[in-house]
Protein backbone atom coordinates (compact mmCIF):
# COMPACT_ATOMS: atom_id res chain seq x y z
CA UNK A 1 -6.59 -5.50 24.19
CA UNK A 2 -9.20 -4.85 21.34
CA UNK A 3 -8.55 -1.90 18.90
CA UNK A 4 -10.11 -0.66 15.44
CA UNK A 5 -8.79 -1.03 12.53
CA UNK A 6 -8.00 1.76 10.76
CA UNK A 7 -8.66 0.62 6.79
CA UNK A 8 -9.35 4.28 5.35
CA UNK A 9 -6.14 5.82 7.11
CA UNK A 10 -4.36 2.26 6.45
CA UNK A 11 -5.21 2.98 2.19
CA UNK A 12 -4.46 6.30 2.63
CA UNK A 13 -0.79 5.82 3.73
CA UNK A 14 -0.46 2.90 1.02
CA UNK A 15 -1.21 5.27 -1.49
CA UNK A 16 1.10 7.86 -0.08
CA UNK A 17 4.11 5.77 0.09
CA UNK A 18 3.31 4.42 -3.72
CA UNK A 19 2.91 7.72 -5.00
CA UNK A 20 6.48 8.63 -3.37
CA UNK A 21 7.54 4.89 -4.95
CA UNK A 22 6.42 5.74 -8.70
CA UNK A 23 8.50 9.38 -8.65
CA UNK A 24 11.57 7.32 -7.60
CA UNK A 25 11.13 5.24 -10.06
CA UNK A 26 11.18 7.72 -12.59
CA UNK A 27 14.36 9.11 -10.78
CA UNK A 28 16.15 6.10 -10.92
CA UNK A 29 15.04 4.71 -14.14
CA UNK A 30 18.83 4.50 -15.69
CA UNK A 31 20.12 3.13 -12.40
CA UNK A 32 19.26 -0.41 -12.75
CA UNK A 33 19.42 -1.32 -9.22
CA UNK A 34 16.85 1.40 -7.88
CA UNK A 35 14.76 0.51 -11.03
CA UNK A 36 14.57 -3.11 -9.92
CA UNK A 37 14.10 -2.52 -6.31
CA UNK A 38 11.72 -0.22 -6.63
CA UNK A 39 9.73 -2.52 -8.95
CA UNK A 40 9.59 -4.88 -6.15
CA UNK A 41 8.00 -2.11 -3.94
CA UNK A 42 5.73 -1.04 -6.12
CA UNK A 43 4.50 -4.96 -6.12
CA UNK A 44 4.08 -5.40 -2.73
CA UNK A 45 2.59 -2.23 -2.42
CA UNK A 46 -0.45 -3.60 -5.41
CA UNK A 47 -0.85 -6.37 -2.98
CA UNK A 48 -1.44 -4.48 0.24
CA UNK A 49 -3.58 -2.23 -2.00
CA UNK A 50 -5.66 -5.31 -2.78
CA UNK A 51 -5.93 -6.67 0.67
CA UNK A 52 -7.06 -3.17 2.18
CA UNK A 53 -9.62 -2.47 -0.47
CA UNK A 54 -10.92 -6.18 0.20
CA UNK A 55 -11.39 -5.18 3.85
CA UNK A 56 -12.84 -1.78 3.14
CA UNK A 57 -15.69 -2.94 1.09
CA UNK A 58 -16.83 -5.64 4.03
CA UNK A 59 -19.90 -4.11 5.60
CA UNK A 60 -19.38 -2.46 8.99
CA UNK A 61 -18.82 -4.74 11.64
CA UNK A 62 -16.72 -5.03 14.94
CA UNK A 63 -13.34 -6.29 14.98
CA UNK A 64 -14.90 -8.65 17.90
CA UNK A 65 -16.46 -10.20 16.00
C-alpha cells in the first residue's frame, strides 16, 4: 500500500504544535517542571523541523522510488 507523503501539511502541523509549545513555555516559566519538559519538546520539535525541511527541499520525486 503506497501513499504520499505529505511534507508541506507534515511542517505545517510541526510548526503549529511549536508555536502552542513556546506560549506554554512562557506560561510555565516559574514552574520548573513544565519549564523543563517543555524544553525537551521544543527540542524534539527543532529536530523534526530539520528532518522535514531536509525532505521538502529534495526535488519532486515518487515515494516509489
Amino acid at each position: 500500500m503506497n501513499r504520499e507523503i505529505e511534507l508541506k501539511a507534515i511542517h505545517s502541523h510541526i510548526r503549529e504544535i511549536k508555536t502552542a509549545a513556546e506560549k506554554l513555555q512562557v506560561l510555565g516559566r516559574d514552574f520548573p517542571a513544565l519549564d523543563r519538559n517543555t524544553a525537551r519538546i521544543l527540542a524534539s520539535l527543532s529536530m523534526l523541523e530539520i528532518n522535514n525541511s531536509d525532505l521538502i527541499d529534495l526535488p519532486e520525486t515518487s515515494v516509489d522510488e
